[in-house]
C-alpha atoms as a PDB file:
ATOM      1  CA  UNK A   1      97.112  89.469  91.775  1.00  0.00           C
ATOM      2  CA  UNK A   2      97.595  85.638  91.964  1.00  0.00           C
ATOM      3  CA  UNK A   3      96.723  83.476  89.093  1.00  0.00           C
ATOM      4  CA  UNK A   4      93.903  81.680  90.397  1.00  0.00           C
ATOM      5  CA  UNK A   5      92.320  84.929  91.453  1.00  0.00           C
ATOM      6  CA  UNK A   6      92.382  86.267  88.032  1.00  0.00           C
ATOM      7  CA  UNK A   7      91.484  83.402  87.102  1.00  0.00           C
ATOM      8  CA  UNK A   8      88.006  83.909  88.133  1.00  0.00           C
ATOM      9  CA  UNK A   9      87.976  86.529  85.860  1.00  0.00           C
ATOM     10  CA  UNK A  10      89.919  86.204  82.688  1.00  0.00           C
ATOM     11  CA  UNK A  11      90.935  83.328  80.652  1.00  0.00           C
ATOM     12  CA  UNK A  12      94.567  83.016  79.875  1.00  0.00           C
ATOM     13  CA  UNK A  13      95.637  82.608  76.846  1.00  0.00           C
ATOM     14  CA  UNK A  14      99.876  82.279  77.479  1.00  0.00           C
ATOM     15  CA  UNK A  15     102.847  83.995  80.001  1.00  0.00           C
ATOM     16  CA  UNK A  16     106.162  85.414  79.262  1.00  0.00           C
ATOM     17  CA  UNK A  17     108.787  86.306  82.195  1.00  0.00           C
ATOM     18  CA  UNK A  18     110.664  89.408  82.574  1.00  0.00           C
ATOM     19  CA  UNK A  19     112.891  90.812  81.204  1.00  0.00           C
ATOM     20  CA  UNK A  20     110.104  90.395  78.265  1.00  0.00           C
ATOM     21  CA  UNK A  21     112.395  89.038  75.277  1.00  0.00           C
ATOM     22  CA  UNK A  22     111.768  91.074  72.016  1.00  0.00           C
ATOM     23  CA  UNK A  23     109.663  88.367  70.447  1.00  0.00           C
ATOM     24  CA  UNK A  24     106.632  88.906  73.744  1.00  0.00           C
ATOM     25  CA  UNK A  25     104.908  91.512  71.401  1.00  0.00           C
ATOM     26  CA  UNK A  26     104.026  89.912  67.514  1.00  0.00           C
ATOM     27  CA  UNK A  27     103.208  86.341  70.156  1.00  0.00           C
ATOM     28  CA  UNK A  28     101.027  88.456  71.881  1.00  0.00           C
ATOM     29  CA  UNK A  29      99.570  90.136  69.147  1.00  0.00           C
ATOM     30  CA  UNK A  30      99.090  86.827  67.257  1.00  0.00           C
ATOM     31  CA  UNK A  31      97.056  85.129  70.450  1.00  0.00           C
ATOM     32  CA  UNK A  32      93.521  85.653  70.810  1.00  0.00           C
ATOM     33  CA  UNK A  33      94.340  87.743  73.893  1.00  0.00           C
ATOM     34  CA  UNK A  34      92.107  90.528  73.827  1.00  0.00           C
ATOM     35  CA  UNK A  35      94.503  92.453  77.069  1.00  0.00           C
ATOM     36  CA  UNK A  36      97.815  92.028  77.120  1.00  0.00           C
ATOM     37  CA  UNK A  37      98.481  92.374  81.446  1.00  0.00           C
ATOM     38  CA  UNK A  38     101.905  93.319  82.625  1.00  0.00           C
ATOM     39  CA  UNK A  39     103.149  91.721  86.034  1.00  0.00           C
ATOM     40  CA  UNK A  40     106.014  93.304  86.133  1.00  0.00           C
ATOM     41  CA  UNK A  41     106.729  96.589  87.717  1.00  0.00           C
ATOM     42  CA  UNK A  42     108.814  99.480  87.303  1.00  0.00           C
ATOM     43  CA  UNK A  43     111.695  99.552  85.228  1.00  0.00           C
ATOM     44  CA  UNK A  44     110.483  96.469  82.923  1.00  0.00           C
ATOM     45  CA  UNK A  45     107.020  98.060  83.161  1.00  0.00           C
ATOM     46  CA  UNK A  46     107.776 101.220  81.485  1.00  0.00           C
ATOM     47  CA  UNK A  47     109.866  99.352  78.778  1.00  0.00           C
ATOM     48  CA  UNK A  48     106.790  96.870  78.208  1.00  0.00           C
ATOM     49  CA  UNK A  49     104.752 100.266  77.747  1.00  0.00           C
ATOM     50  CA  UNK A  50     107.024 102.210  75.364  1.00  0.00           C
ATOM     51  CA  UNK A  51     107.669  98.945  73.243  1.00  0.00           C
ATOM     52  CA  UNK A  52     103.798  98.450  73.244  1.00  0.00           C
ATOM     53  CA  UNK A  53     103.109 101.755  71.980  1.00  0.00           C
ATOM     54  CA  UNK A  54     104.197 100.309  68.378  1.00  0.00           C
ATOM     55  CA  UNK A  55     101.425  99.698  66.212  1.00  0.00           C
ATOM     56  CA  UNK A  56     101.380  96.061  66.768  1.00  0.00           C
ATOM     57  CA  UNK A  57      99.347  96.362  69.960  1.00  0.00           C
ATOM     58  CA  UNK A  58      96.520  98.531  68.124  1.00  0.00           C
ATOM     59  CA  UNK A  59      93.439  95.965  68.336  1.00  0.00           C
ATOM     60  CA  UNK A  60      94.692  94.942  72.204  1.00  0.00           C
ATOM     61  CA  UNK A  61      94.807  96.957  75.210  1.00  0.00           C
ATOM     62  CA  UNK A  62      97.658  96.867  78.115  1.00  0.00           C
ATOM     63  CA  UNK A  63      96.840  96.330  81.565  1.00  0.00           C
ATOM     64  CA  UNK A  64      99.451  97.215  84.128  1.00  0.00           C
ATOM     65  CA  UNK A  65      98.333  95.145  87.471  1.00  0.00           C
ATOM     66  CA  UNK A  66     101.188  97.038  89.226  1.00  0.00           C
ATOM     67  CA  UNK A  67     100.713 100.947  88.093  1.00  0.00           C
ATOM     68  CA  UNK A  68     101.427 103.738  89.639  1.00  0.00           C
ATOM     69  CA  UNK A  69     100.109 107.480  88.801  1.00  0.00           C
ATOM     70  CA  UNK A  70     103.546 108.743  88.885  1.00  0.00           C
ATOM     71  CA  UNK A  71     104.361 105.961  86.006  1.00  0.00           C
ATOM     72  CA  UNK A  72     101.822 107.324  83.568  1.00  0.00           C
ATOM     73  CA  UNK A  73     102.862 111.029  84.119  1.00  0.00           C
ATOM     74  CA  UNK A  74     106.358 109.725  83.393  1.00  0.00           C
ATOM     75  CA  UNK A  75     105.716 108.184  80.245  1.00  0.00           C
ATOM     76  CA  UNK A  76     102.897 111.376  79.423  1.00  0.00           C
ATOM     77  CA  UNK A  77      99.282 110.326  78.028  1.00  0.00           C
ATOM     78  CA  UNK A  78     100.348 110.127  74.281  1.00  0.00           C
ATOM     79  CA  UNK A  79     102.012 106.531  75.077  1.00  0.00           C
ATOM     80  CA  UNK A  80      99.726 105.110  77.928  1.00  0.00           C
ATOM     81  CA  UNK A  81      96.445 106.442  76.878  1.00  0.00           C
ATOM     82  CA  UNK A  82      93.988 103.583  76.755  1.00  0.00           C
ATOM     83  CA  UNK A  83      95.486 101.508  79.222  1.00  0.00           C
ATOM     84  CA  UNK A  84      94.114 100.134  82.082  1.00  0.00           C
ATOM     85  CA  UNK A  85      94.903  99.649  85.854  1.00  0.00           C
ATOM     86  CA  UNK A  86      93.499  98.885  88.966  1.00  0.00           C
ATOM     87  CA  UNK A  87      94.541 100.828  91.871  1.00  0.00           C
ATOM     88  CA  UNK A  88      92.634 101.384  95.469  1.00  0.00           C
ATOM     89  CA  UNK A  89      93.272 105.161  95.327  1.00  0.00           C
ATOM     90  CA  UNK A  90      92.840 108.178  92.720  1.00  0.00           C
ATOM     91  CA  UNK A  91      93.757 111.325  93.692  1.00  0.00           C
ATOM     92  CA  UNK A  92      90.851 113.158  92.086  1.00  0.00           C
ATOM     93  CA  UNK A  93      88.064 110.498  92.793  1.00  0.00           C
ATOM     94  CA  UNK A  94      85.751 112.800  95.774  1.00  0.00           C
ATOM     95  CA  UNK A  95      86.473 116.058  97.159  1.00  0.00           C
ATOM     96  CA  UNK A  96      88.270 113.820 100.309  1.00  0.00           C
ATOM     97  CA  UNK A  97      90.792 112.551  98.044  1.00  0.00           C
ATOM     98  CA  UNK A  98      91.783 115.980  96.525  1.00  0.00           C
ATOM     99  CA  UNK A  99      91.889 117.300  99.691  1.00  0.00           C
ATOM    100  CA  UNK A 100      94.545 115.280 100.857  1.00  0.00           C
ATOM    101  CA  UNK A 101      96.515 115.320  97.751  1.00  0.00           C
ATOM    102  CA  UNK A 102      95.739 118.984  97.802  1.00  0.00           C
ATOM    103  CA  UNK A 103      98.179 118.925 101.151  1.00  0.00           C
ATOM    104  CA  UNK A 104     100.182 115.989  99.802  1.00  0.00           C
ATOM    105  CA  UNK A 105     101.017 118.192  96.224  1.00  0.00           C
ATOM    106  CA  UNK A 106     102.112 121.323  98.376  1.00  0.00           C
ATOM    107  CA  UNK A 107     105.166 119.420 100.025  1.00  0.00           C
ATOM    108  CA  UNK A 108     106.252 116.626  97.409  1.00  0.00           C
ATOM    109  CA  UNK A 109     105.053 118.598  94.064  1.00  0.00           C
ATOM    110  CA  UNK A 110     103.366 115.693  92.601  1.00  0.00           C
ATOM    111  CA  UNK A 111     100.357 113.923  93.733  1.00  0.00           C
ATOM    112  CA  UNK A 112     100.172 110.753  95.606  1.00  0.00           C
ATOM    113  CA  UNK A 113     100.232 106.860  94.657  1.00  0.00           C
ATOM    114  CA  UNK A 114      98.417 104.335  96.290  1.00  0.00           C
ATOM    115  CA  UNK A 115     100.770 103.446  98.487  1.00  0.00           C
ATOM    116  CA  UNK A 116     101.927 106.572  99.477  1.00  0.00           C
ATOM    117  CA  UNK A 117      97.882 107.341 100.398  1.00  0.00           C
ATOM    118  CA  UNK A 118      98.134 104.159 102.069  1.00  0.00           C
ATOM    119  CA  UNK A 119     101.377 104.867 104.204  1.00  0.00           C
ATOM    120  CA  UNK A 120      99.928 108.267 104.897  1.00  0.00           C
ATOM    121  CA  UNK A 121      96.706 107.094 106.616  1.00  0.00           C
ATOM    122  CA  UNK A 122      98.162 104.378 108.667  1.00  0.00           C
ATOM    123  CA  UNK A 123      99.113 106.183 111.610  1.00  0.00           C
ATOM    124  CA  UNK A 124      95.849 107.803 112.056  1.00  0.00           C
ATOM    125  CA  UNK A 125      94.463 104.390 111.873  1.00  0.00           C
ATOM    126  CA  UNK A 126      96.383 102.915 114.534  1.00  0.00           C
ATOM    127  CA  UNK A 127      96.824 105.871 116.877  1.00  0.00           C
ATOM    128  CA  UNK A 128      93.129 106.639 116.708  1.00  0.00           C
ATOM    129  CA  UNK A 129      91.181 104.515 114.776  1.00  0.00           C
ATOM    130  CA  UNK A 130      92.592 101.329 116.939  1.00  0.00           C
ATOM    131  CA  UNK A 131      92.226 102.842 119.928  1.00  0.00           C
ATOM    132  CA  UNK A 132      95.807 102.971 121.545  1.00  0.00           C
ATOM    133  CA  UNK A 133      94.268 105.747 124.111  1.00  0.00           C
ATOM    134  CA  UNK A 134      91.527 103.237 125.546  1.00  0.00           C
ATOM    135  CA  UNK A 135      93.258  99.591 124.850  1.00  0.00           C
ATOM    136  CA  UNK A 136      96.525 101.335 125.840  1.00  0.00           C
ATOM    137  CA  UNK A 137      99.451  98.796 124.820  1.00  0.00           C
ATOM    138  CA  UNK A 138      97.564  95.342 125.042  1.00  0.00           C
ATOM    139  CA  UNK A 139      97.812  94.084 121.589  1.00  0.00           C
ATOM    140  CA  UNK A 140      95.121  91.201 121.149  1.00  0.00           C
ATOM    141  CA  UNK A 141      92.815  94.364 122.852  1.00  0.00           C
ATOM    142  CA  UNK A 142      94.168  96.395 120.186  1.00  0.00           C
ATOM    143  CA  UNK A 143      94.245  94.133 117.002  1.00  0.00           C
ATOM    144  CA  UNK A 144      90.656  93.303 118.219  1.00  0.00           C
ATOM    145  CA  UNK A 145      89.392  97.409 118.153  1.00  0.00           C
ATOM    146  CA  UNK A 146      90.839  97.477 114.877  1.00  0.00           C
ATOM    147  CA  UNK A 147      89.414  94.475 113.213  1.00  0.00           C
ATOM    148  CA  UNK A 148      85.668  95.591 114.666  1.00  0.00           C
ATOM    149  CA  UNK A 149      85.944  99.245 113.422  1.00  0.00           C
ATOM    150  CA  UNK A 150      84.708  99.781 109.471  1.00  0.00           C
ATOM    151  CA  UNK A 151      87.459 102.129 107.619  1.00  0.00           C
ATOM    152  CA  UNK A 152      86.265 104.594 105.657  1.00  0.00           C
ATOM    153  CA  UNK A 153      87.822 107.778 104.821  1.00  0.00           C
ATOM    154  CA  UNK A 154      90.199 109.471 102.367  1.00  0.00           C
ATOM    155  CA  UNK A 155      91.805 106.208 101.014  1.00  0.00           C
ATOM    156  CA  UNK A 156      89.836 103.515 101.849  1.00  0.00           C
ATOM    157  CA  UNK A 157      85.527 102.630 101.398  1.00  0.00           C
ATOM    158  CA  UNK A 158      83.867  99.560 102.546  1.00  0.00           C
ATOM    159  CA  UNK A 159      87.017  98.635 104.313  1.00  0.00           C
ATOM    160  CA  UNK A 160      87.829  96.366 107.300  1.00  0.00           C
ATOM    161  CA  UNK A 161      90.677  94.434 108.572  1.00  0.00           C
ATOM    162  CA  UNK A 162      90.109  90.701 108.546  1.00  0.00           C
ATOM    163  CA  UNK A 163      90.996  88.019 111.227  1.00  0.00           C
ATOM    164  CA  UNK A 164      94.305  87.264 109.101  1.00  0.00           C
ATOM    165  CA  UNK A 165      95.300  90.774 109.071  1.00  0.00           C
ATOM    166  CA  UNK A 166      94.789  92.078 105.643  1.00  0.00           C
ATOM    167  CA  UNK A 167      92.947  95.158 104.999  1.00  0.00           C
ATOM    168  CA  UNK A 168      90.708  95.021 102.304  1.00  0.00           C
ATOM    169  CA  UNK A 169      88.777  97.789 100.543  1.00  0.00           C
ATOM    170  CA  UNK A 170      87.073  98.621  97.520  1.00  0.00           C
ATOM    171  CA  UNK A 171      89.589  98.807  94.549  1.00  0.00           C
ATOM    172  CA  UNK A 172      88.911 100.903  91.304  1.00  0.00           C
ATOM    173  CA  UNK A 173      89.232  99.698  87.511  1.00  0.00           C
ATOM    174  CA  UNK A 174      91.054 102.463  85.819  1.00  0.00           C
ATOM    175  CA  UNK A 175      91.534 103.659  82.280  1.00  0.00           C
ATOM    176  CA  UNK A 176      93.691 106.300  81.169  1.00  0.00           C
ATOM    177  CA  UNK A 177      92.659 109.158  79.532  1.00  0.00           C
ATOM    178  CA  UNK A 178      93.582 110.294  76.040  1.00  0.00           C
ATOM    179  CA  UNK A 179      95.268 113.644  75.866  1.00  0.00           C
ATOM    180  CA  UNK A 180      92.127 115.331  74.399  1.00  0.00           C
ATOM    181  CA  UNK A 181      90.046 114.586  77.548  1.00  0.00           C
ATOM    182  CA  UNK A 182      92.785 115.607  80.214  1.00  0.00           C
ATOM    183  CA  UNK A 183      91.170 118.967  80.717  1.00  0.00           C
ATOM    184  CA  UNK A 184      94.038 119.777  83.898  1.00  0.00           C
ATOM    185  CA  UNK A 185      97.000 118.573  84.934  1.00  0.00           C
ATOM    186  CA  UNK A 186      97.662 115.176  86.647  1.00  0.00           C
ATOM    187  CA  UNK A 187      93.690 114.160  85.130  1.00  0.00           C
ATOM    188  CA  UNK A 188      94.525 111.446  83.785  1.00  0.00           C
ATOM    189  CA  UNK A 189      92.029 108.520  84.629  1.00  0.00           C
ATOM    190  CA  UNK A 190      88.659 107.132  84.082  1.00  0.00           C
ATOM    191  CA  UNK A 191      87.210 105.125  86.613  1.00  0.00           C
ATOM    192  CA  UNK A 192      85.216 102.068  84.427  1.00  0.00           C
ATOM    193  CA  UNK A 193      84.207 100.161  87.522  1.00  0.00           C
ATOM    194  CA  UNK A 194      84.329  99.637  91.015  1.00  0.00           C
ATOM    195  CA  UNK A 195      85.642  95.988  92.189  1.00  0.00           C
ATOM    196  CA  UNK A 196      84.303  95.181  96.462  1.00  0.00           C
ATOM    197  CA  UNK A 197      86.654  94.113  98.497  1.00  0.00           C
ATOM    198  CA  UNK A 198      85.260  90.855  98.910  1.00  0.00           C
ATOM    199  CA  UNK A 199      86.194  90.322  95.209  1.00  0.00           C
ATOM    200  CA  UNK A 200      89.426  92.012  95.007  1.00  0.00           C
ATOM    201  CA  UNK A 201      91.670  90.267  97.640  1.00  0.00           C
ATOM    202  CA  UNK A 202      92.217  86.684  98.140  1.00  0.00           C
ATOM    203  CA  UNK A 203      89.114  85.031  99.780  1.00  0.00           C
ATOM    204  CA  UNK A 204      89.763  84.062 103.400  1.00  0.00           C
ATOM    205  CA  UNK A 205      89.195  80.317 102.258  1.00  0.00           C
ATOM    206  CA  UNK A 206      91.951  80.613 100.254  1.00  0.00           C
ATOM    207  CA  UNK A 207      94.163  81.845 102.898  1.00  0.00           C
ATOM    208  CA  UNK A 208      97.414  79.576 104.451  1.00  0.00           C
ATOM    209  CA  UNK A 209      97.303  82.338 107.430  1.00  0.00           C
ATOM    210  CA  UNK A 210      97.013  80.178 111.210  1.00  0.00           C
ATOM    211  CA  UNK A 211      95.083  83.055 112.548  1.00  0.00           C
ATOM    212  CA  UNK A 212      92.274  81.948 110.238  1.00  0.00           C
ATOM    213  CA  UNK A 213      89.728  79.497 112.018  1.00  0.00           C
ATOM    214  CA  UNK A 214      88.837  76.638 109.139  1.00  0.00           C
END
């Protein structure tokens, strides 16, 4: 998420870069930050986590912008629990989403990210959803099927692909569970809120993209 679009949301009270030096944690902890949001991904992400887990970080919560489902089963619910996340998919959200990862679980033994539900439902997208059969290989006939049709299935709701190209869809605020309310495996978030589209992506007035008519 860019700066000035969280910035419509949250007021900032200071940045650190990655790698986070050791000092990040009692500055954070002494600012009036209420969240403490980590950037970063992977690697420094999980380190951010498990050095957050100290005491110090009691009265704030962390919010990964860049968390995967795969990341909190990693580090287990007795170090993440509390956080939160966004993320445009959860496998356990409707009975369409645990269908797929029902499929999804049977090959890879774990169930899917975002992006990997993503990935997955491209193809259908473009093979049938676009219309390759009836545009056949014209590509402004194509891109122009595809922008027109509304996407909603497993992955995405109240989706759509915008003159610039970018898909956007509703994305979900997430928190994680502690490890009293996990009641199966992999249950391991709380959806707090659902975030449009229209709010969640950069506004097309906003965008540097020539395709966009100003």
């Amino acid at each position: 998420m860019s700066r000035p679009t969280a910035a419509r949301f949250w007021a900032w009270y200071g940045t650190s870069q990655c790698p986070l030096p050791p000092s990040y944690l009692p500055q954070a902890q002494a600012s009036k930050a209420k969240i403490i949001g980590l950037t970063n991904a992977g690697g420094d992400t999980i380190n951010a986590i498990k050095a957050a887990s100290d005491p110090i970080t009691k009265n704030q919560q962390l919010a990964g912008l860049l968390m995967f489902i795969t990341d909190i089963h990693a580090l287990g619910l007795q170090t993440t629990q509390g956080m939160l996340l966004t993320s445009g998919f959860y496998w356990d959200k409707d009975d369409e989403t645990r269908k797929f990862s029902k499929r999804f679980f049977a090959k890879t033994a774990r169930n899917p990210t975002m992006v990997q539900a993503e990935t997955t439902r491209r193809s259908p997208l473009i093979l049938s959803e676009g219309g390759f059969a009836a545009a056949g290989t014209d590509e402004a006939v194509v891109m122009a099927k595809m922008k027109s049709t509304p996407i909603n299935d497993f992955f995405a709701k109240n989706g759509k692909i915008r003159e610039n190209g970018r898909m956007i869809h509703d994305m979900y605020l997430m928190q994680v569970k502690k490890p009293s309310e996990s009641k199966y495996p992999w249950d391991y978030y709380e959806i707090k809120s659902v975030v449009s589209g229209e709010d969640a992506f950069q506004p097309l007035s906003a965008s540097q993209c020539p395709l966009v008519k100003k």
